[in-house]
C-alpha atoms as a PDB file:
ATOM      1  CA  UNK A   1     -12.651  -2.667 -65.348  1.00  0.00           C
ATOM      2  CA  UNK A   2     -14.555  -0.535 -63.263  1.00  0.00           C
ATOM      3  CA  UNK A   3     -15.324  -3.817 -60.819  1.00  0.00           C
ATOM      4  CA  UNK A   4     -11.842  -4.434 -60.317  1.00  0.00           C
ATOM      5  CA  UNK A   5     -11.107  -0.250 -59.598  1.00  0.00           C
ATOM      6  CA  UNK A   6     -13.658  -0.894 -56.801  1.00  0.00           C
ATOM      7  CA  UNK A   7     -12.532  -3.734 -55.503  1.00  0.00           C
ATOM      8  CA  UNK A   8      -9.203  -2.665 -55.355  1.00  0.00           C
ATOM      9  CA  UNK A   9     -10.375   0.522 -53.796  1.00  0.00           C
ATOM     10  CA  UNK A  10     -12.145  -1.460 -50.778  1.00  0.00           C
ATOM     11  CA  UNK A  11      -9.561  -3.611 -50.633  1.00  0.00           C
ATOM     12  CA  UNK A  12      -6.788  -0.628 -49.517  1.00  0.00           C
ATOM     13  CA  UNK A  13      -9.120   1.027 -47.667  1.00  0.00           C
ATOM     14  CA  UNK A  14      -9.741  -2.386 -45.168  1.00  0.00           C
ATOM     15  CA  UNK A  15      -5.732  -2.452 -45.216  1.00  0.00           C
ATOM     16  CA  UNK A  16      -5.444   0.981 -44.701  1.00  0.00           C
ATOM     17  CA  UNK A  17      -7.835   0.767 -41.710  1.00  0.00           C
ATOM     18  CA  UNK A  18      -6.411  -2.688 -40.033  1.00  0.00           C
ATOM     19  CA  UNK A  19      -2.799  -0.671 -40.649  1.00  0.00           C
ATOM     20  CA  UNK A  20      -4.403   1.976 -38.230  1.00  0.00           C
ATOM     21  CA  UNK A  21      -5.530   0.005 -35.748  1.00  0.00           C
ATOM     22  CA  UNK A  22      -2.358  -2.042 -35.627  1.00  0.00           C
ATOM     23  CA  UNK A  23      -0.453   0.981 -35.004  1.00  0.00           C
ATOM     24  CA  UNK A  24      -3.243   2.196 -32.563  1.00  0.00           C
ATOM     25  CA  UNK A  25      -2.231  -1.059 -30.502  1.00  0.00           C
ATOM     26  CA  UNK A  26       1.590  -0.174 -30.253  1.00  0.00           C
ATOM     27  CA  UNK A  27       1.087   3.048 -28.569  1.00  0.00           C
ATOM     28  CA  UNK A  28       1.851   3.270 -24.742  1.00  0.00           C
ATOM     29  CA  UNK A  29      -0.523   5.331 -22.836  1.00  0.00           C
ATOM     30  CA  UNK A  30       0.010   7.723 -19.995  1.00  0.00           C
ATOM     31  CA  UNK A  31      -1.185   7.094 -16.897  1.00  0.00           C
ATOM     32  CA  UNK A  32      -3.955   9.609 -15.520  1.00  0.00           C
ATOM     33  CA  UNK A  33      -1.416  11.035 -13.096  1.00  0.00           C
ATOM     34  CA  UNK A  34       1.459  11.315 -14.769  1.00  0.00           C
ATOM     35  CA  UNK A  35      -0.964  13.051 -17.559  1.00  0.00           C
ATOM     36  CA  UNK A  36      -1.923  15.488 -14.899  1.00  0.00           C
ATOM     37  CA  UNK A  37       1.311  16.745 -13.963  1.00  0.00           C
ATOM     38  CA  UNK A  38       2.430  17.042 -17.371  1.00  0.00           C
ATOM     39  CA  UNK A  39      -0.909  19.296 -18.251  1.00  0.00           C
ATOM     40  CA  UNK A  40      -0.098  21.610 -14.857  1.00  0.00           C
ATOM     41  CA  UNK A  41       3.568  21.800 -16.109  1.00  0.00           C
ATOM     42  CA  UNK A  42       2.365  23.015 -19.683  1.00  0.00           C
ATOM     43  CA  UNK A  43      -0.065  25.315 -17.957  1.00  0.00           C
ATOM     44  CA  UNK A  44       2.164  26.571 -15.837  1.00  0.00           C
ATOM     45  CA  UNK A  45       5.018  27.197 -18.499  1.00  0.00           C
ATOM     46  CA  UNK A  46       2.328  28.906 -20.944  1.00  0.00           C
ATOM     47  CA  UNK A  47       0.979  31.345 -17.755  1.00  0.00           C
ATOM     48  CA  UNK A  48       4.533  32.043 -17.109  1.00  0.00           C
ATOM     49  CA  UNK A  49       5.832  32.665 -20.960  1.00  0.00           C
ATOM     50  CA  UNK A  50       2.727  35.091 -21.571  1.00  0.00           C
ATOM     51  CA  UNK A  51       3.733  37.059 -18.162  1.00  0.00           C
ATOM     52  CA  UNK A  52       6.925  37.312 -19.287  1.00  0.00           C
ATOM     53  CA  UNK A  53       5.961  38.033 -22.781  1.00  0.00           C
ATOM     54  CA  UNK A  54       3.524  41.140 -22.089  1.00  0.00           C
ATOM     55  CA  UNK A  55       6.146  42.326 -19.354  1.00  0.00           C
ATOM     56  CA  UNK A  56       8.861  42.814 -22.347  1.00  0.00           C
ATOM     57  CA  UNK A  57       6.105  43.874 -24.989  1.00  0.00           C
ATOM     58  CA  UNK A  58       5.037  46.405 -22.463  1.00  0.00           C
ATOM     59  CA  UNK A  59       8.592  47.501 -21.647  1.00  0.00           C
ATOM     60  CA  UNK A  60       9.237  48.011 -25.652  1.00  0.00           C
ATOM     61  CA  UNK A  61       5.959  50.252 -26.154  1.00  0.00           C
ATOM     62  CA  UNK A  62       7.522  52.321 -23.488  1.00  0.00           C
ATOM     63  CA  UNK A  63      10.847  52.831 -24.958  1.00  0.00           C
ATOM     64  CA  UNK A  64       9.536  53.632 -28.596  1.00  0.00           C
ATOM     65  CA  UNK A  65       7.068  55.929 -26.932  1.00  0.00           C
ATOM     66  CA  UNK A  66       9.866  57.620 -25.094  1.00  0.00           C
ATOM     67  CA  UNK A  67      12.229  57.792 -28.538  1.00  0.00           C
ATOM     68  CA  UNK A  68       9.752  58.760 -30.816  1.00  0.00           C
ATOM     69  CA  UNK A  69       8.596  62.022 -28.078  1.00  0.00           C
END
């Protein structure tokens, strides 16, 4: 009993794996410069959102500052 329990074990782990690779195989990957331009876009978006984002949080601090004086 415990043979076959092994064996059965192996035996989905081999499919599991060949299932991973298959699917591996179906993905399209980027070329280097489109993958570039994408990465300087994110950059660009995250720089600009945290600017933004300590402008406002800055901006709040000041107003609850100025209500609670």
């Amino acid at each position: 009993m415990a043979k076959e329990n092994k064996a059965n074990a192996d035996k989905n782990r081999k499919s599991f794996f060949q299932g991973v690779k298959a699917e591996f195989n179906k993905i399209i990957w980027t070329d280097r410069n489109t993958l570039v331009k994408q990465t300087g876009v994110v950059v660009a978006v995250t720089v600009i959102l945290s600017v933004i984002i300590s402008i406002m949080d800055a901006g709040i601090l000041q107003a609850i500052n100025l209500i609670i004086k």
